[in-house]
N, C-alpha and C. Protein backbone atom coordinates (compact mmCIF):
# COMPACT_ATOMS: atom_id res chain seq x y z
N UNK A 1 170.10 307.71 31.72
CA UNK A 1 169.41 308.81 32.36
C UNK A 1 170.30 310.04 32.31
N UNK A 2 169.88 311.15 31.68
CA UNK A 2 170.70 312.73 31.65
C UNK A 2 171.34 312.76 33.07
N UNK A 3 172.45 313.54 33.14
CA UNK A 3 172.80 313.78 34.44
C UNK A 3 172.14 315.30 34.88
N UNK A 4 171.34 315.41 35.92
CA UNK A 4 170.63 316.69 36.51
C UNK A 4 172.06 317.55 36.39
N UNK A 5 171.28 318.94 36.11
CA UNK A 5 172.59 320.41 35.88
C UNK A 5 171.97 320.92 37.15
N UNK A 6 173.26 321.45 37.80
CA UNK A 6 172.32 322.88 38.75
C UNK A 6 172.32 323.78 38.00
N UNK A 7 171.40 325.10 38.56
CA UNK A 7 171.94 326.59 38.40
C UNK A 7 173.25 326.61 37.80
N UNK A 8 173.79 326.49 38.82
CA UNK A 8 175.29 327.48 38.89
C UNK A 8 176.31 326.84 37.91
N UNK A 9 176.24 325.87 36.98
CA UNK A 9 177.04 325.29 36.03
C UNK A 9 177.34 325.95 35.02
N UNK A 10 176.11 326.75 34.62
CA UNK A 10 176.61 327.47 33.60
C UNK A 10 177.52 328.84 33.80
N UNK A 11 177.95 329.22 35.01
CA UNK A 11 179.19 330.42 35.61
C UNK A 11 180.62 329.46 35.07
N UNK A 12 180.62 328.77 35.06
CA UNK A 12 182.03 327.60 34.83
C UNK A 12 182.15 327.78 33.70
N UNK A 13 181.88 327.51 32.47
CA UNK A 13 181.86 327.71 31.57
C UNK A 13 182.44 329.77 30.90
N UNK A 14 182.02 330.46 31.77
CA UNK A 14 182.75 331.90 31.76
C UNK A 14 183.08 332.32 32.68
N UNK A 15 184.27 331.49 33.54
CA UNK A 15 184.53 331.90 35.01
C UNK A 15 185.27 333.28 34.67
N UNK A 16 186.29 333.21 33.36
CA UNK A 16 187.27 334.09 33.23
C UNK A 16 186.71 335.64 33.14
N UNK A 17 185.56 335.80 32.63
CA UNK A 17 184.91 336.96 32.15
C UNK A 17 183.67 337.07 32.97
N UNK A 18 184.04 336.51 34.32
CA UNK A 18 183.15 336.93 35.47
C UNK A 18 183.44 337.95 35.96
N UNK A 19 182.29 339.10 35.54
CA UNK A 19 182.53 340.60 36.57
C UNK A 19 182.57 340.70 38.01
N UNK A 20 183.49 341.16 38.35
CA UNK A 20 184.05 341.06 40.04
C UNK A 20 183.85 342.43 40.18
N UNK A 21 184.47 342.85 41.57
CA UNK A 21 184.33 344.32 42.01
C UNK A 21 185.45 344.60 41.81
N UNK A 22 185.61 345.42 41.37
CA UNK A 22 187.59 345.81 41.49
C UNK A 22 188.32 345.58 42.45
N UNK A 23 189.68 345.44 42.68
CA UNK A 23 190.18 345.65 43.80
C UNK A 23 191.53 346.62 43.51
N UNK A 24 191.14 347.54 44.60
CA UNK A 24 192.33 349.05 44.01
C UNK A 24 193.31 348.67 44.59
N UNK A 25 194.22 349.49 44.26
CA UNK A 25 195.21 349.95 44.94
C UNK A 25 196.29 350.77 45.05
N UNK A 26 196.82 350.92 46.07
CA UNK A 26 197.32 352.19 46.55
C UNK A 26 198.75 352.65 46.43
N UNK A 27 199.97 353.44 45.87
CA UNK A 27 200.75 353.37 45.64
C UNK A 27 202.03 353.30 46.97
N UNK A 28 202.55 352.34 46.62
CA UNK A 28 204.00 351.84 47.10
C UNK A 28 204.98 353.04 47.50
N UNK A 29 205.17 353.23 49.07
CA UNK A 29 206.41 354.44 48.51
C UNK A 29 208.12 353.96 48.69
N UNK A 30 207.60 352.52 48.81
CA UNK A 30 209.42 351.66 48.72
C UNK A 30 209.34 350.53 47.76
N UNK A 31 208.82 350.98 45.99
CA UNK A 31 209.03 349.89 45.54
C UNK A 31 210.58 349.48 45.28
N UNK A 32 211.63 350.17 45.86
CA UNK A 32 212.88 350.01 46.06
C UNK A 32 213.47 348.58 47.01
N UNK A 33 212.39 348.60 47.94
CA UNK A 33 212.64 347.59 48.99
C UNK A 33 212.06 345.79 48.30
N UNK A 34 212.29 345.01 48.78
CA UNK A 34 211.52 343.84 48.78
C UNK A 34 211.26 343.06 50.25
N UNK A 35 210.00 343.24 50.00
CA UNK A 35 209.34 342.94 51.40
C UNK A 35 208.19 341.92 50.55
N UNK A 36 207.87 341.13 52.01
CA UNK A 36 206.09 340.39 51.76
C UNK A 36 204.93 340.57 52.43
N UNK A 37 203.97 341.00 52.07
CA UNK A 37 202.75 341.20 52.43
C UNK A 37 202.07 339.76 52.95
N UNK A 38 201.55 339.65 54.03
CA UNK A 38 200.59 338.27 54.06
C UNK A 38 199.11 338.62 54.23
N UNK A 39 198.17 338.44 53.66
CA UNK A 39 196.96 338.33 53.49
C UNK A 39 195.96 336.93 54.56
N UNK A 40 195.29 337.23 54.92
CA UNK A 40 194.33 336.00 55.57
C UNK A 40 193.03 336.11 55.65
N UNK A 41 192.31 335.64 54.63
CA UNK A 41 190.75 336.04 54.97
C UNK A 41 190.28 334.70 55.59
N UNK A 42 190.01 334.68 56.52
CA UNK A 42 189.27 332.93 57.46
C UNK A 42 188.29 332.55 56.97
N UNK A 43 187.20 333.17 56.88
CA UNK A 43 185.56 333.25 57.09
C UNK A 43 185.75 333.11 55.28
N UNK A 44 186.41 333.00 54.24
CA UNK A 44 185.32 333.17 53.26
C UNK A 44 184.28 332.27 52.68
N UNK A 45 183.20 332.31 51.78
CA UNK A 45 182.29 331.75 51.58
C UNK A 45 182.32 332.15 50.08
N UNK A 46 181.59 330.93 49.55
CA UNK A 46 180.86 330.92 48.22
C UNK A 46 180.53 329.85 48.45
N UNK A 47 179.68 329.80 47.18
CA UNK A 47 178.62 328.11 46.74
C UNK A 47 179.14 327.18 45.83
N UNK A 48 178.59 325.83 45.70
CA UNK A 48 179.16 324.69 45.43
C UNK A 48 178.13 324.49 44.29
N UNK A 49 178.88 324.72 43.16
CA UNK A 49 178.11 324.35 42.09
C UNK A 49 177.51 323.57 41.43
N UNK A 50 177.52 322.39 42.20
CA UNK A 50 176.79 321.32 42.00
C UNK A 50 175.65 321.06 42.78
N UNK A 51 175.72 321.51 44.05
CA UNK A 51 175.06 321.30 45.24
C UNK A 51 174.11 322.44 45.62
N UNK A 52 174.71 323.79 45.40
CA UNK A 52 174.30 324.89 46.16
C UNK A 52 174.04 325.28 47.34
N UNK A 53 174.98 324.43 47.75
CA UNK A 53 175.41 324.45 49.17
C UNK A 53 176.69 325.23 49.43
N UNK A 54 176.85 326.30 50.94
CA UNK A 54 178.00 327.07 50.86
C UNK A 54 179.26 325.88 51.07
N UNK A 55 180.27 326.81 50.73
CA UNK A 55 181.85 326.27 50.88
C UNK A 55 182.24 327.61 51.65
N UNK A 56 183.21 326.67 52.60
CA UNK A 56 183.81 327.70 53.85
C UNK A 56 185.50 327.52 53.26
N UNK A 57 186.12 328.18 53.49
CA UNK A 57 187.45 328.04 53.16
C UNK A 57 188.47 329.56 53.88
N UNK A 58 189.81 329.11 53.63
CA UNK A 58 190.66 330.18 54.75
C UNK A 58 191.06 330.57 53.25
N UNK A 59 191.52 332.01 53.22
CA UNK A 59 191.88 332.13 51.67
C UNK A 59 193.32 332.64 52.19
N UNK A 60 194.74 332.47 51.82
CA UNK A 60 195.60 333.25 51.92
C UNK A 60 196.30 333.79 50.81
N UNK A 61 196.73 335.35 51.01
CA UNK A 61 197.56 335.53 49.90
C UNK A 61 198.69 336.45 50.51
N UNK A 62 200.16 335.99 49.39
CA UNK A 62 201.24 336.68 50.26
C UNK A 62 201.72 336.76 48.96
N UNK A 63 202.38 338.42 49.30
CA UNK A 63 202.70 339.02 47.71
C UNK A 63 204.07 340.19 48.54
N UNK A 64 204.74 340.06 47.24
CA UNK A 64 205.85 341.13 47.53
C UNK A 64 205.14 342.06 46.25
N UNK A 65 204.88 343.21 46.86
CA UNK A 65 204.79 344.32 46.09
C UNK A 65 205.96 345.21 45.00
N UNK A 66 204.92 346.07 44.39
CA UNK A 66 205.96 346.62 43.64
C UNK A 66 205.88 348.18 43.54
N UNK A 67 205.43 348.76 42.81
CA UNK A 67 204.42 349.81 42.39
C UNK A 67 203.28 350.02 43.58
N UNK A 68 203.05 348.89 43.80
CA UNK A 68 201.40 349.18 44.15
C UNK A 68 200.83 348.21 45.30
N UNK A 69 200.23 348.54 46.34
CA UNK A 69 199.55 347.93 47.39
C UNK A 69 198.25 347.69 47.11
N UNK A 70 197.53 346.53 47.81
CA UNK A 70 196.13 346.25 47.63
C UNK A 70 195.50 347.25 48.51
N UNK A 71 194.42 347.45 48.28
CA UNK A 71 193.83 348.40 48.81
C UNK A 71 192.31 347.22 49.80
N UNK A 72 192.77 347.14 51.37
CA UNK A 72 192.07 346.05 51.84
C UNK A 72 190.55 346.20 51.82
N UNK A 73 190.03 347.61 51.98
CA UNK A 73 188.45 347.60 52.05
C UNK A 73 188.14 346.26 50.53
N UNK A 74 188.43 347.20 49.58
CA UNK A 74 188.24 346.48 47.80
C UNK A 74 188.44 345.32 48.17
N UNK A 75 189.28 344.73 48.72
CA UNK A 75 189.84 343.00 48.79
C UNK A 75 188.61 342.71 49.49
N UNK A 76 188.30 343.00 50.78
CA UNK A 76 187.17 342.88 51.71
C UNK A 76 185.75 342.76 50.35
N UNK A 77 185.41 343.81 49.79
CA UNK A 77 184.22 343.96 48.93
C UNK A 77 184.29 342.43 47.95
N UNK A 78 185.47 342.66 47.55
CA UNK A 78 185.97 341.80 46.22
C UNK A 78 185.30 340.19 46.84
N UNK A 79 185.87 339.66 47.70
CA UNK A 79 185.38 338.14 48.56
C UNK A 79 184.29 338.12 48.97
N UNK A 80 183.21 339.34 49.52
CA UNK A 80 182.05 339.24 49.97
C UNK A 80 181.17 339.08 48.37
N UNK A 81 181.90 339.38 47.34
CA UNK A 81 180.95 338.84 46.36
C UNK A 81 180.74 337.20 45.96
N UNK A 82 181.66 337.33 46.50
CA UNK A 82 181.66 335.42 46.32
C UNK A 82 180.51 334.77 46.91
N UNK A 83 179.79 335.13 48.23
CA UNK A 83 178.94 334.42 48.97
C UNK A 83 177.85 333.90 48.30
N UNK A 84 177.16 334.55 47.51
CA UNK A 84 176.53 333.98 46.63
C UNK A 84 176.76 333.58 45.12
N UNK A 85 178.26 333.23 44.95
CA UNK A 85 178.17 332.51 43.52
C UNK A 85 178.94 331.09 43.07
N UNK A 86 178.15 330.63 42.39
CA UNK A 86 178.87 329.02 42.24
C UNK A 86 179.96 328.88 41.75
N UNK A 87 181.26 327.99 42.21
CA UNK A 87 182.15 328.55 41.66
C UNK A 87 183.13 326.75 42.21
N UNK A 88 183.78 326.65 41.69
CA UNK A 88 184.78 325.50 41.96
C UNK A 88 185.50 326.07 42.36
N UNK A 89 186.43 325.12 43.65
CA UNK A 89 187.04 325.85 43.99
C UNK A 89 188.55 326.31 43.28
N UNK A 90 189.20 325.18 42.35
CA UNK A 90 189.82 325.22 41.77
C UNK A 90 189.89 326.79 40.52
N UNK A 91 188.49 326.66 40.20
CA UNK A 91 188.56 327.99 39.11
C UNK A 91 188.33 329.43 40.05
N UNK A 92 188.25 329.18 41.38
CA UNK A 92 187.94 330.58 42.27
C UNK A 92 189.36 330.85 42.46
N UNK A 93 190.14 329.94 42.75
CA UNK A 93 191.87 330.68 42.97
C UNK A 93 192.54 330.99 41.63
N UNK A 94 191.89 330.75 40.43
CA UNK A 94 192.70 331.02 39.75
C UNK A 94 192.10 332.33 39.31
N UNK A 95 190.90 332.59 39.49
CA UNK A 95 190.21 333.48 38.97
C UNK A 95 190.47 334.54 39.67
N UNK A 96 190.97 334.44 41.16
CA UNK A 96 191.44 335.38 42.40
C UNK A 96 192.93 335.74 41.76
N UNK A 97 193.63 335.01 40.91
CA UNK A 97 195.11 335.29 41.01
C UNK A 97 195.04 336.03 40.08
N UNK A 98 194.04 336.14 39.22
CA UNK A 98 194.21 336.94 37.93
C UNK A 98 194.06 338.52 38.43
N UNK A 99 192.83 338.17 38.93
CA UNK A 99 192.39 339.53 39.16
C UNK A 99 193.60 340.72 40.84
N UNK A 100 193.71 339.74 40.97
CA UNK A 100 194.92 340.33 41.86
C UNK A 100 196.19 340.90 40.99
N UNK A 101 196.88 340.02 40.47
CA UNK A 101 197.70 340.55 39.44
C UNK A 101 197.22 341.62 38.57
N UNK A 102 196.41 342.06 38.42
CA UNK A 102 195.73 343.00 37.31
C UNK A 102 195.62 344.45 38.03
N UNK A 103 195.20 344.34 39.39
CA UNK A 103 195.61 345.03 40.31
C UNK A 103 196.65 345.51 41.11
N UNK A 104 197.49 344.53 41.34
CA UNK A 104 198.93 344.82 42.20
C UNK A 104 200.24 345.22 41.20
N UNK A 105 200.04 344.25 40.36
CA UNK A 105 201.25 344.20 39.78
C UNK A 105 202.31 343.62 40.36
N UNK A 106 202.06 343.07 41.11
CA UNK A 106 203.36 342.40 42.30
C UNK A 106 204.83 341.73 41.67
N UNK A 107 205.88 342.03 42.24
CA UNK A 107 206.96 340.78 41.75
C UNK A 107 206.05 339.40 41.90
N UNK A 108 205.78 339.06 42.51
CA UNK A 108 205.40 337.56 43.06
C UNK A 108 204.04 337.78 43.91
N UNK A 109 203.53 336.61 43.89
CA UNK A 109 202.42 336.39 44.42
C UNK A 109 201.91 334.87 44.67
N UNK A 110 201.33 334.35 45.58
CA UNK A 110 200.56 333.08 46.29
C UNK A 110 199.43 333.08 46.60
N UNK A 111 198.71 332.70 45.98
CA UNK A 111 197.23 332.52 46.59
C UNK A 111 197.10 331.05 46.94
N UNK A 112 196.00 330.93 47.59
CA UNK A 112 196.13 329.27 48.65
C UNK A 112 194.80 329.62 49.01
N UNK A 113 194.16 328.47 48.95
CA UNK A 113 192.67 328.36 49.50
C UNK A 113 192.30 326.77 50.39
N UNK A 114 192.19 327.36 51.32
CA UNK A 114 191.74 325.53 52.01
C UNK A 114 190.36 325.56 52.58
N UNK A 115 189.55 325.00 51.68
CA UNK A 115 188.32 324.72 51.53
C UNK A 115 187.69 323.76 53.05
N UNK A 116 187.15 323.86 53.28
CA UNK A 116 186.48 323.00 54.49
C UNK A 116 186.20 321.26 53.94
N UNK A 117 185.80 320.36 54.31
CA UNK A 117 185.82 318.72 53.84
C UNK A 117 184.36 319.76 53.33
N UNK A 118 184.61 318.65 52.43
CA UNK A 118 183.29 318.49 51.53
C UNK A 118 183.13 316.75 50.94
N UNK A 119 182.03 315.85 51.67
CA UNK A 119 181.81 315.08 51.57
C UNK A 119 183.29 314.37 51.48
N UNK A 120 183.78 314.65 53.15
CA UNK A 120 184.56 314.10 54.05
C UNK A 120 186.08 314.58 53.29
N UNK A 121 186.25 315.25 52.48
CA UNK A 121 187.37 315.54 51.50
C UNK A 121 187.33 317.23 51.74
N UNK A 122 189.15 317.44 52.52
CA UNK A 122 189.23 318.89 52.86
C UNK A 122 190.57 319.31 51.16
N UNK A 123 189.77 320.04 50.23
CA UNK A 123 190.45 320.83 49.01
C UNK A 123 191.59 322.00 49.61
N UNK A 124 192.87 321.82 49.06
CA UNK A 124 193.69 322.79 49.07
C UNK A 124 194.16 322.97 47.26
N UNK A 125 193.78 324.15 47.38
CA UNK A 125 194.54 325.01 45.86
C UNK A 125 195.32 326.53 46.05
N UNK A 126 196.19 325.88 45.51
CA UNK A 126 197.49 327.11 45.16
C UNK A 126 197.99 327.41 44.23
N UNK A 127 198.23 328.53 43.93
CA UNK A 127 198.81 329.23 42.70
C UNK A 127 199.29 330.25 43.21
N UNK A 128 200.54 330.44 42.25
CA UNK A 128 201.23 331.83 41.98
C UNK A 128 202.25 331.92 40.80
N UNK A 129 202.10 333.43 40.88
CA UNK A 129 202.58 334.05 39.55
C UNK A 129 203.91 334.82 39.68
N UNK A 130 204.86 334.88 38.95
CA UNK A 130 205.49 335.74 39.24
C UNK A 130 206.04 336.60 38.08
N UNK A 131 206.92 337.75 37.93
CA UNK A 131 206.86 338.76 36.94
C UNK A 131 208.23 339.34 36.90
């Protein structure tokens, strides 16, 4: 018997060249210093691409800047697009680290996502980059 596809399977297949909202940002006036930024979004949401059911998860990111600060409204915009799209969670942090780096430019960076249980199983994914 075929295995049933949802919707949202075929976003997996071009997670990388998924159009996002930008996320700006704003210039640094101590990229002299090294400091860390910590990030915490609680509440975020997207869908489960198999299921189409939401996923709740805490997203964190902690970055030493360089050049350049995130600009939080954009970060704010950037995650509220997620609510409606299917996405693993595994390819959503990596897909978050890219697009952060593309933006910040950071020495270093962590992204971390801890997903809520999903059929009794709570997902943690982390990545970071550094430069």
């Amino acid at each position: 018997m075929p295995k049933k596809s949802s919707s949202y399977e075929g976003l997996q297949k071009n997670i990388r060249n998924l159009k996002t909202p930008a996320i700006e940002a704003w210039e640094n006036k101590y990229p002299d210093k090294i400091y860390t930024i910590n990030l915490e979004i609680p509440e975020f949401t997207c869908i489960c691409p198999k299921t189409g059911l939401p996923d709740f998860a805490v997203i964190t990111i902690e970055y030493s800047p360089r050049k350049y600060c995130i600009e939080l409204k954009s970060l704010k915009m950037y995650t509220i697009f997620y609510r409606n799209i299917g996405v693993f969670h595994e390819h959503l942090i990596n897909k978050m680290l890219e697009d952060f780096v593309k933006a910040a430019k950071p020495r270093w960076v962590k992204i971390k996502g801890v997903f809520n249980p999903r059929g009794g199983i709570t997902t943690t994914v982390t990545r970071e980059h550094k430069s």
